[in-house]
PDB file of N, CA and C in Angstrom:
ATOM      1  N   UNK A   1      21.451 -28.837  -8.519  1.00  0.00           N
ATOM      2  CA  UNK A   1      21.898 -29.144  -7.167  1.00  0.00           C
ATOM      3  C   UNK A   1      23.364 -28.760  -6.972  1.00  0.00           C
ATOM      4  N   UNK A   2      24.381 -29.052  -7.756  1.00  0.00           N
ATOM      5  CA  UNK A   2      25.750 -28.866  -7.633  1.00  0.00           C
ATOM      6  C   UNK A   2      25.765 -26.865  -7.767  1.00  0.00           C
ATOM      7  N   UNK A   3      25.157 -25.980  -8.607  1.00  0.00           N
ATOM      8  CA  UNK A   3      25.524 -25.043  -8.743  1.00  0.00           C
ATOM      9  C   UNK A   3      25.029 -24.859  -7.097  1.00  0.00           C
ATOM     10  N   UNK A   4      23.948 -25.090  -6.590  1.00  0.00           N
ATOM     11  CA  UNK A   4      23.346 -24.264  -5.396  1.00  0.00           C
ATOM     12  C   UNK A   4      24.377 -25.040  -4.077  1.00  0.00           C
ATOM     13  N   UNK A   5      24.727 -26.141  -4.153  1.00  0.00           N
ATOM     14  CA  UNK A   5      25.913 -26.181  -3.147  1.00  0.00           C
ATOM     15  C   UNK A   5      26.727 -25.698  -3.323  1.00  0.00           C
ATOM     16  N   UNK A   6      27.482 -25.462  -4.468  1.00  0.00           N
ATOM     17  CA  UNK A   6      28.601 -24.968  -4.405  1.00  0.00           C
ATOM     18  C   UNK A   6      29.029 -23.532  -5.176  1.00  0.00           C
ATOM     19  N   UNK A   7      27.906 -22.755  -5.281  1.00  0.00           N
ATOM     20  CA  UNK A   7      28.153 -21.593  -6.623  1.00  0.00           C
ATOM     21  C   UNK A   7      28.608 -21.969  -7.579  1.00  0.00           C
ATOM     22  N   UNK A   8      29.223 -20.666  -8.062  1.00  0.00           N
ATOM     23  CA  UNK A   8      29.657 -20.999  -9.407  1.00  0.00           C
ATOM     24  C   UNK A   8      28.536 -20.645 -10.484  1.00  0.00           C
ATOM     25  N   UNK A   9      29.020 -21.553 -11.847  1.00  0.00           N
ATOM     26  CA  UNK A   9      28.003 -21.812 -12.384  1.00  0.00           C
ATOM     27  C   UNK A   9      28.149 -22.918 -13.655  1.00  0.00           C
ATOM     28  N   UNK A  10      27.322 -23.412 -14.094  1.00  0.00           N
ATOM     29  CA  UNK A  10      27.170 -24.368 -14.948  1.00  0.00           C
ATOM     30  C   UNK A  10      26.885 -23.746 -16.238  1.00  0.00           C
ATOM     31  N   UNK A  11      28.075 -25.306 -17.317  1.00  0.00           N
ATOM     32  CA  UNK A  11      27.219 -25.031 -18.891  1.00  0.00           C
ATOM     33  C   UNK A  11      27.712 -26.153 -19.188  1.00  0.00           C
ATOM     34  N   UNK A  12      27.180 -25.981 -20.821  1.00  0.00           N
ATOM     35  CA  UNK A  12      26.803 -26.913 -21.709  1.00  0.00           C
ATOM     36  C   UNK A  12      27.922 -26.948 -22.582  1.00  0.00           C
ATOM     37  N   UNK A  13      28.200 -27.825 -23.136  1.00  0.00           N
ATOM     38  CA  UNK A  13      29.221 -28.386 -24.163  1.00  0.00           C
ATOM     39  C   UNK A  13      28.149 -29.412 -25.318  1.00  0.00           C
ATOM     40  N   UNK A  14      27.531 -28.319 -26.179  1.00  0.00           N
ATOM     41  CA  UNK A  14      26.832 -29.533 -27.325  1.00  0.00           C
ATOM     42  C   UNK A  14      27.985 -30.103 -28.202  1.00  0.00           C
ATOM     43  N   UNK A  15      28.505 -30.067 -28.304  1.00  0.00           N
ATOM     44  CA  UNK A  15      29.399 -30.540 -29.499  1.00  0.00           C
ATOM     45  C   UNK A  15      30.335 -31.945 -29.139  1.00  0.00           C
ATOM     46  N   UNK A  16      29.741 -31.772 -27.069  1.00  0.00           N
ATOM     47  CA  UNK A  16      30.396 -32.823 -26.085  1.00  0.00           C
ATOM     48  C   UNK A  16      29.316 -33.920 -25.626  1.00  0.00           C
ATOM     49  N   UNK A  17      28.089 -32.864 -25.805  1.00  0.00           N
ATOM     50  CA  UNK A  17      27.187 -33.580 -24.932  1.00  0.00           C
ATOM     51  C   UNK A  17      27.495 -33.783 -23.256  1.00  0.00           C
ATOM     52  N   UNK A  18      28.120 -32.479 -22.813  1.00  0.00           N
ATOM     53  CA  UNK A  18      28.876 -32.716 -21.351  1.00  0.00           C
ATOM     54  C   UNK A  18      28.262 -31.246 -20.955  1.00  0.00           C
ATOM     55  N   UNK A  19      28.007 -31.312 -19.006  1.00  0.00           N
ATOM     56  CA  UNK A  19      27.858 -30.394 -18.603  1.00  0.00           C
ATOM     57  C   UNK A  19      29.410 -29.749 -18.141  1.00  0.00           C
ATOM     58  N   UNK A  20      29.877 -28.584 -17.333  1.00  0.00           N
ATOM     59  CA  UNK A  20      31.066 -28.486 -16.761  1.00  0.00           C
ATOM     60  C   UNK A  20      30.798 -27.598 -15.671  1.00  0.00           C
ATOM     61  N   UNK A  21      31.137 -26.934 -14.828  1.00  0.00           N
ATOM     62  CA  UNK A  21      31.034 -26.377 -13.416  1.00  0.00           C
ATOM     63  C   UNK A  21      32.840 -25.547 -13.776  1.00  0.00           C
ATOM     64  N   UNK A  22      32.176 -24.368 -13.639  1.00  0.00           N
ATOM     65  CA  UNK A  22      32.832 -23.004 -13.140  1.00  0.00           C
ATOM     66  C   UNK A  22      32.922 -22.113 -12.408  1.00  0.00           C
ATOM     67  N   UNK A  23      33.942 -21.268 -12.286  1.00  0.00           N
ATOM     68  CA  UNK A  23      33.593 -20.595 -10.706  1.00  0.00           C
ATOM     69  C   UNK A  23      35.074 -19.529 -10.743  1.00  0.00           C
ATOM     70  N   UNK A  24      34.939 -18.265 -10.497  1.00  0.00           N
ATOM     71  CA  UNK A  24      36.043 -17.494 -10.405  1.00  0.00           C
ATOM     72  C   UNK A  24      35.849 -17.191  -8.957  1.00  0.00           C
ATOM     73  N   UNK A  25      35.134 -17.263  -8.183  1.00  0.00           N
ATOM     74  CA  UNK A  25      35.152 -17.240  -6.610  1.00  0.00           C
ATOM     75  C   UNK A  25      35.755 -18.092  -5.913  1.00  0.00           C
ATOM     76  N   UNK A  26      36.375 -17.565  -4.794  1.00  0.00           N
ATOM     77  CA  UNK A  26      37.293 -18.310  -3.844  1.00  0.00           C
ATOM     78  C   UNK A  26      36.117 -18.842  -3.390  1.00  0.00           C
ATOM     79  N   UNK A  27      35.401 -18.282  -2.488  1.00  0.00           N
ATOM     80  CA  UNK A  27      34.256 -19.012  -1.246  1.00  0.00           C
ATOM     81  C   UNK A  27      33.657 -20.650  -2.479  1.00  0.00           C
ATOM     82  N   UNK A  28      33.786 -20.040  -3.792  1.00  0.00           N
ATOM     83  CA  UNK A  28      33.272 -21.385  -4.169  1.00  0.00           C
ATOM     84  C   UNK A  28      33.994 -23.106  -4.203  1.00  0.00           C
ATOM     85  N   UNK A  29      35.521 -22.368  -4.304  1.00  0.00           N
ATOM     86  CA  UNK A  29      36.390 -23.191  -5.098  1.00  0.00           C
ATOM     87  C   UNK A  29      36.736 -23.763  -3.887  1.00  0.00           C
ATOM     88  N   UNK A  30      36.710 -22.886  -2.471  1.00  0.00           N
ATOM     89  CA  UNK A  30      36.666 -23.572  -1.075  1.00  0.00           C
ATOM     90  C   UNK A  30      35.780 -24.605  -1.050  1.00  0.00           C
ATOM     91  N   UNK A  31      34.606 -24.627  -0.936  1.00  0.00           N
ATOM     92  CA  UNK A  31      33.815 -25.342  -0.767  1.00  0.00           C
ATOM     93  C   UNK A  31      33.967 -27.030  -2.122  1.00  0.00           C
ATOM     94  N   UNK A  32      34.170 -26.314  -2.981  1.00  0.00           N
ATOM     95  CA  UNK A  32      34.673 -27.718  -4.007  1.00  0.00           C
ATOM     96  C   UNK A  32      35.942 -28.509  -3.311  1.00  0.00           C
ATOM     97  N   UNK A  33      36.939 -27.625  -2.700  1.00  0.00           N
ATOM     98  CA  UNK A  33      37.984 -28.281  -2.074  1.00  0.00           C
ATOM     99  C   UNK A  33      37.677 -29.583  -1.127  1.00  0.00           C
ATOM    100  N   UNK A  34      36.907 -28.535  -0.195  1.00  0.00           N
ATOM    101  CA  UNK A  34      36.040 -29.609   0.853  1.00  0.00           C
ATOM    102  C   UNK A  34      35.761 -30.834   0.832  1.00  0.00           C
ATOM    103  N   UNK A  35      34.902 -30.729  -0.509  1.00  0.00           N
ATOM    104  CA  UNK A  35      33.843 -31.623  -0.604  1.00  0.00           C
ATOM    105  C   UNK A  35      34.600 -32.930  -1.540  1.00  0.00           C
ATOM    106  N   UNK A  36      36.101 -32.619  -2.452  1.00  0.00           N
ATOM    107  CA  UNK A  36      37.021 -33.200  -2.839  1.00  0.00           C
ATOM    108  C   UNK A  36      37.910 -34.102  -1.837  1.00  0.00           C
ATOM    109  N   UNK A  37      37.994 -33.132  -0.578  1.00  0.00           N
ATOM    110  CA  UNK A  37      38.989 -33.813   0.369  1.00  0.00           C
ATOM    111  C   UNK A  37      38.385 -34.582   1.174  1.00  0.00           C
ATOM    112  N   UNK A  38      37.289 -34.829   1.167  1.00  0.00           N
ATOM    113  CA  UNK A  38      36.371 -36.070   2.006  1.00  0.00           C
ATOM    114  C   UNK A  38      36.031 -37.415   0.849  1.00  0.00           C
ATOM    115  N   UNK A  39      35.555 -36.596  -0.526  1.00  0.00           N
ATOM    116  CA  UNK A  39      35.109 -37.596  -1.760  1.00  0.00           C
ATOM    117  C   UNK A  39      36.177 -37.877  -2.739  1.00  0.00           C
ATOM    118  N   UNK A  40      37.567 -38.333  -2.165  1.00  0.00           N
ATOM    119  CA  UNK A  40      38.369 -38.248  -3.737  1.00  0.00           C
ATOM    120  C   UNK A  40      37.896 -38.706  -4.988  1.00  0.00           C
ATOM    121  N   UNK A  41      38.583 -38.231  -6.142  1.00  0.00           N
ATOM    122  CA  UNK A  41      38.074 -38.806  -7.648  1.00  0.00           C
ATOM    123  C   UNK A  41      39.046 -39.909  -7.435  1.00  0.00           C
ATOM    124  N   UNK A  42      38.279 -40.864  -8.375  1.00  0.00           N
ATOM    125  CA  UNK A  42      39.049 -41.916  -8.490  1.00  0.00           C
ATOM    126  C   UNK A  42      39.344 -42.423  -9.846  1.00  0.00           C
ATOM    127  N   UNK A  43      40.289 -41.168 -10.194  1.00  0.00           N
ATOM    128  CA  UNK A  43      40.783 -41.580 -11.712  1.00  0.00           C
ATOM    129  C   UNK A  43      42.275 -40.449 -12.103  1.00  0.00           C
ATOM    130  N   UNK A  44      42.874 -40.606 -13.231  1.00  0.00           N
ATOM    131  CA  UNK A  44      43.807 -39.419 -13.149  1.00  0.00           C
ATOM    132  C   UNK A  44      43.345 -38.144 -12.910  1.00  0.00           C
ATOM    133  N   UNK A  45      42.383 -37.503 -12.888  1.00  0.00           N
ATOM    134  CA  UNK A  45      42.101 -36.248 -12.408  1.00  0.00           C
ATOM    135  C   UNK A  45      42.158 -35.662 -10.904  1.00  0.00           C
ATOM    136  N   UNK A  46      42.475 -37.153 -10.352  1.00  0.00           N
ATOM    137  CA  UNK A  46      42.858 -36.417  -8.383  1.00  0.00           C
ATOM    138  C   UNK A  46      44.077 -35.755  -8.775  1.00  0.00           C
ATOM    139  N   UNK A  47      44.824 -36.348  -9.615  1.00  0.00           N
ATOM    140  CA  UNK A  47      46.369 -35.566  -9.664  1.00  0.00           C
ATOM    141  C   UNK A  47      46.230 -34.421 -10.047  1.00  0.00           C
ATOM    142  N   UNK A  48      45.344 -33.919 -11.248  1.00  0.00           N
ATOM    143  CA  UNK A  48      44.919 -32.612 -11.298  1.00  0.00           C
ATOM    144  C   UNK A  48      44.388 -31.544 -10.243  1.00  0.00           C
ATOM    145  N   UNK A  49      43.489 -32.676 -10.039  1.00  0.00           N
ATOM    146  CA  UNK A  49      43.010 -31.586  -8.656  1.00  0.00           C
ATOM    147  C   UNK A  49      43.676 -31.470  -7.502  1.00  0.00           C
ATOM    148  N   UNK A  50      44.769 -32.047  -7.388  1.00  0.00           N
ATOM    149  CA  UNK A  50      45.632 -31.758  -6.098  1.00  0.00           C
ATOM    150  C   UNK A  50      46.597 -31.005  -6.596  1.00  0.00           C
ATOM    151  N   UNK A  51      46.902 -30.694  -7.927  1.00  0.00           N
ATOM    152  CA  UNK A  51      47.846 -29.418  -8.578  1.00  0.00           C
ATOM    153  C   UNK A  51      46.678 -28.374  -8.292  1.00  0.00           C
ATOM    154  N   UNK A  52      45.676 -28.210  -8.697  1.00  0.00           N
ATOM    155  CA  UNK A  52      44.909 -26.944  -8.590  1.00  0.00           C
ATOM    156  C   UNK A  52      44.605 -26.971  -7.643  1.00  0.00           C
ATOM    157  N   UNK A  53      44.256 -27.757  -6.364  1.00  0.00           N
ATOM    158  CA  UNK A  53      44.486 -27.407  -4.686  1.00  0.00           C
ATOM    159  C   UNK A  53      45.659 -26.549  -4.115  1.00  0.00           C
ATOM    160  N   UNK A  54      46.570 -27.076  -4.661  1.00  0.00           N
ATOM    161  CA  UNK A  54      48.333 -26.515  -4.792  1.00  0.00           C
ATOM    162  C   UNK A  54      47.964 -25.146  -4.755  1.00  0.00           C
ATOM    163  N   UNK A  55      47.762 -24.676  -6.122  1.00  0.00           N
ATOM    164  CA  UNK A  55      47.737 -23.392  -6.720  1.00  0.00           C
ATOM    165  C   UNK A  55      46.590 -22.876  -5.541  1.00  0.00           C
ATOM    166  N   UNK A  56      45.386 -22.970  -5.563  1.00  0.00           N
ATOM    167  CA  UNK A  56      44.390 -21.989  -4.705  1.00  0.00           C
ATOM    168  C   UNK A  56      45.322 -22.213  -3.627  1.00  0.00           C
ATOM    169  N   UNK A  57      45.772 -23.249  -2.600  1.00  0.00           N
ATOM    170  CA  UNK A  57      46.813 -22.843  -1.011  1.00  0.00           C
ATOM    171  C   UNK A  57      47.505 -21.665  -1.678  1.00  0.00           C
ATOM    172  N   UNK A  58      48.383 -21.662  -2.614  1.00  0.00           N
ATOM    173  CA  UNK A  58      49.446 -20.657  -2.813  1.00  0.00           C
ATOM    174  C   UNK A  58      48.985 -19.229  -3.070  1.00  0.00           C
ATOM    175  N   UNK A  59      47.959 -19.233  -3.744  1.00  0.00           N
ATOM    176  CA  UNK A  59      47.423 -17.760  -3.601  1.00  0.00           C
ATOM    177  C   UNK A  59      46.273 -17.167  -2.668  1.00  0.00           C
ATOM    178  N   UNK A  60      45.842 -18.337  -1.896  1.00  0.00           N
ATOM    179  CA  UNK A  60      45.284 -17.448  -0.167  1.00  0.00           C
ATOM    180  C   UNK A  60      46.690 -17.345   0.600  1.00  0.00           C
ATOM    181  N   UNK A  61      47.584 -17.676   0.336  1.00  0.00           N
ATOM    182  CA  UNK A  61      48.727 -17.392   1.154  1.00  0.00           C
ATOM    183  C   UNK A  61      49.643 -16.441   0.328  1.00  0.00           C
ATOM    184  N   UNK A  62      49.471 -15.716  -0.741  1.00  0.00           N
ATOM    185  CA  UNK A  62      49.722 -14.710  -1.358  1.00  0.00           C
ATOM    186  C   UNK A  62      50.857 -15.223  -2.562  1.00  0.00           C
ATOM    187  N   UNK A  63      51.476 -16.270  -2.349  1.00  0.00           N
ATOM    188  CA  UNK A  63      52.161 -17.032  -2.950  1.00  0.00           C
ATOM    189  C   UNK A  63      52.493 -16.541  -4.619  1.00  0.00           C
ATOM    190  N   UNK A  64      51.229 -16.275  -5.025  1.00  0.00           N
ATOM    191  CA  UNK A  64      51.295 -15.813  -6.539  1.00  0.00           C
ATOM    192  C   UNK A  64      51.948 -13.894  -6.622  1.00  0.00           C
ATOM    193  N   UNK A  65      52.079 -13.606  -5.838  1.00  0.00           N
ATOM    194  CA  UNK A  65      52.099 -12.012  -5.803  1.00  0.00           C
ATOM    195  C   UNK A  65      54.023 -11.974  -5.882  1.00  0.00           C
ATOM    196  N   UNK A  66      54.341 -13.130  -5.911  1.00  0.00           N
ATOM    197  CA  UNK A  66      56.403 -12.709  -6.389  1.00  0.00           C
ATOM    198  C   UNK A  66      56.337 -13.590  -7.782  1.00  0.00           C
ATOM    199  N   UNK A  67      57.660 -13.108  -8.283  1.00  0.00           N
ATOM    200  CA  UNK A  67      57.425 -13.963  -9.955  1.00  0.00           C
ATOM    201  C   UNK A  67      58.283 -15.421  -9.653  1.00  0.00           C
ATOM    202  N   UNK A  68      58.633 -15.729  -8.570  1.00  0.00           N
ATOM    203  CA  UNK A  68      59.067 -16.720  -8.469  1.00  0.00           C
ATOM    204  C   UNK A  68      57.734 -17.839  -8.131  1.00  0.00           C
ATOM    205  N   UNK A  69      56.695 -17.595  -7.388  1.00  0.00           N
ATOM    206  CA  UNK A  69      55.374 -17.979  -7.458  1.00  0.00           C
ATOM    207  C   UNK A  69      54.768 -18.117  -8.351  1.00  0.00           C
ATOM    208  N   UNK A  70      54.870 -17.225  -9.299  1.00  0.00           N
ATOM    209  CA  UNK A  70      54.291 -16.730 -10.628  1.00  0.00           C
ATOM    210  C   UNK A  70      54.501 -18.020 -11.629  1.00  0.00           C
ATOM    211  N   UNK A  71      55.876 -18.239 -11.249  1.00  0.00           N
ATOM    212  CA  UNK A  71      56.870 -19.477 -12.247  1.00  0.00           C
ATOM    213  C   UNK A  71      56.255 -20.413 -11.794  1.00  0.00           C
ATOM    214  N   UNK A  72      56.199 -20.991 -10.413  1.00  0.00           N
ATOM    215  CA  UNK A  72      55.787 -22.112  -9.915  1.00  0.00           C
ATOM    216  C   UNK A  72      54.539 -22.358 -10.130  1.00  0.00           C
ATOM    217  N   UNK A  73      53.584 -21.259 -10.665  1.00  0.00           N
ATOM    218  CA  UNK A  73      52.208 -21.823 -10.849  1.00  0.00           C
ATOM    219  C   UNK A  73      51.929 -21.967 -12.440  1.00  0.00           C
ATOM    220  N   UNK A  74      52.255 -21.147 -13.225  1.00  0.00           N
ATOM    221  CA  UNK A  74      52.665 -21.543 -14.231  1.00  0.00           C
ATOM    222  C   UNK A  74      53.519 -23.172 -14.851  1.00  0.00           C
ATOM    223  N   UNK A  75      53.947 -23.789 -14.317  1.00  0.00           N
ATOM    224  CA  UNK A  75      55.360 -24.711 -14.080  1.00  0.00           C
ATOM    225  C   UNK A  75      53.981 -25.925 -13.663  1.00  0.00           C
ATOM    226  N   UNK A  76      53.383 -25.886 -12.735  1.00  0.00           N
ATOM    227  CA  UNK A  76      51.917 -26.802 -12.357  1.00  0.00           C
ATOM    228  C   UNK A  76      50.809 -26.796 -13.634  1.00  0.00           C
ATOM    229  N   UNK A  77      50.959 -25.434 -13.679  1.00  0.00           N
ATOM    230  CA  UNK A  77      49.440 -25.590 -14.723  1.00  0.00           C
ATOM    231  C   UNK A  77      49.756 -26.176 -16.158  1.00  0.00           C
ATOM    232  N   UNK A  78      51.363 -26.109 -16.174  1.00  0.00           N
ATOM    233  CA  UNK A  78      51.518 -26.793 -18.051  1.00  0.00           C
ATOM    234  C   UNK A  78      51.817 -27.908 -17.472  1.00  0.00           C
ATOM    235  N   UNK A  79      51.815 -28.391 -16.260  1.00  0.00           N
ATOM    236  CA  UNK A  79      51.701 -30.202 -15.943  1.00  0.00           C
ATOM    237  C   UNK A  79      50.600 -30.794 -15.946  1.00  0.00           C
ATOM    238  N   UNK A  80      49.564 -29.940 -15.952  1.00  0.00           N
ATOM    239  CA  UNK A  80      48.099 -30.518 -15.917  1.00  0.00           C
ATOM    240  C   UNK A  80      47.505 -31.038 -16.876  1.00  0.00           C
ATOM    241  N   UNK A  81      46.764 -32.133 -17.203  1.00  0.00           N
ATOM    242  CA  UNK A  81      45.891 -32.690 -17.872  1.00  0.00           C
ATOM    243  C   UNK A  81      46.640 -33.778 -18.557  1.00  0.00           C
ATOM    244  N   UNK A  82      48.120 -34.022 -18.577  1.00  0.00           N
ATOM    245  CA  UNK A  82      49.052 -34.581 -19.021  1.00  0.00           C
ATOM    246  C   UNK A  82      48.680 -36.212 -18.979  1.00  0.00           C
ATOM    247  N   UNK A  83      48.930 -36.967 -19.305  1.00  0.00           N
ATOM    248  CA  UNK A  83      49.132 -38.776 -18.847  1.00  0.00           C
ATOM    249  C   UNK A  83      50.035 -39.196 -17.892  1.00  0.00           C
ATOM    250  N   UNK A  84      51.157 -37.939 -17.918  1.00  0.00           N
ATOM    251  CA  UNK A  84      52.389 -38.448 -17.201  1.00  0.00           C
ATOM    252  C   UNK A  84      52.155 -37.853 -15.673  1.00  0.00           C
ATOM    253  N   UNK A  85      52.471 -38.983 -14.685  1.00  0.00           N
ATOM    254  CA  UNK A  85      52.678 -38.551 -13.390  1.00  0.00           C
ATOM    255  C   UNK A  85      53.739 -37.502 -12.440  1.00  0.00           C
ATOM    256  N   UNK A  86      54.050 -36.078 -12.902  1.00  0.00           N
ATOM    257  CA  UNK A  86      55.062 -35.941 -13.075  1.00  0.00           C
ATOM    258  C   UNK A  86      54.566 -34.840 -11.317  1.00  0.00           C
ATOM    259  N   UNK A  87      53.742 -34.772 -10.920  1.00  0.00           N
ATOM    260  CA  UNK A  87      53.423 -34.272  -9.110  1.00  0.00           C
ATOM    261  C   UNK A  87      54.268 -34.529  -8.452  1.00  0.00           C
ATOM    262  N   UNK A  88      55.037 -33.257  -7.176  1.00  0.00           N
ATOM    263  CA  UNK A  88      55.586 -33.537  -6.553  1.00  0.00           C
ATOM    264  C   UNK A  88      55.059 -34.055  -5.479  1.00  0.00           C
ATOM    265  N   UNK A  89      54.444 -34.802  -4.672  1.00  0.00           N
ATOM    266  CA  UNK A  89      53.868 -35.343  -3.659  1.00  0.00           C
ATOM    267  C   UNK A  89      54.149 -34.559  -2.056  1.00  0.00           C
ATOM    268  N   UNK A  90      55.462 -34.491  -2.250  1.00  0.00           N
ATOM    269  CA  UNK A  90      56.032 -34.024  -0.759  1.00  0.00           C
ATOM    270  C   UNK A  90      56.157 -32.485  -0.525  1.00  0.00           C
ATOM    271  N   UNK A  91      55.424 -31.804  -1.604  1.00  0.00           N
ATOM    272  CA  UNK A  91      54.821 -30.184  -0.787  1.00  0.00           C
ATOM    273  C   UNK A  91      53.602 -30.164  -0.841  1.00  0.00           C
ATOM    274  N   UNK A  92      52.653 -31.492  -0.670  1.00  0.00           N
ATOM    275  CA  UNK A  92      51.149 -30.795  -0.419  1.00  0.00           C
ATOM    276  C   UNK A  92      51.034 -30.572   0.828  1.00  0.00           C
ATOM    277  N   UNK A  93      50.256 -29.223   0.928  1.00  0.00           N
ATOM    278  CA  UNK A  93      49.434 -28.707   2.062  1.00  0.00           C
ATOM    279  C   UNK A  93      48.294 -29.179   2.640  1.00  0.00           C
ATOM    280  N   UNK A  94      48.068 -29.085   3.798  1.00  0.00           N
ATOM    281  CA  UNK A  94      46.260 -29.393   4.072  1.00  0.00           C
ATOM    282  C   UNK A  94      45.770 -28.050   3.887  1.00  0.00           C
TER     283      UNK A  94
END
């Protein structure tokens, strides 16, 4: 059900016993956005996913194409998965 709403595609982690959901398509990662910004998670991973919301706004708006962008997404992605709350709050986009 999740791959056919939202593309992508699904796998397996035996060694986890976990499924995971992937996707190198925009039209997909749109639609995950969506369906995030109506259903928040309710655990430390909204903070993640509002850094990787970050990042997809910045590169439909071309954002990643100067190296100063380049830095700034880089600079998000080694903040991710962390314990520490370290998000700037006051540049999210809708």
């Amino acid at each position: 059900m999740i791959k056919g709403e939202f593309g992508g595609y699904l796998g397996l982690r035996k060694s986890q016993n976990t499924f995971y959901w992937g996707s190198t398509n925009f039209s997909s990662a749109y639609k995950l956005i969506q369906y995030f910004d109506n259903y928040h998670l309710m655990s430390s991973k909204y903070i993640n996913y509002l850094k990787w919301r970050k990042v997809y706004c910045m590169i439909q708006e071309k954002g990643h194409l100067t190296f100063k962008g380049i830095e700034k997404i880089i600079k998000i992605k080694n903040s991710m998965n962390s314990k520490t709350v370290d998000f700037d709050w006051s540049h999210l986009e809708n």
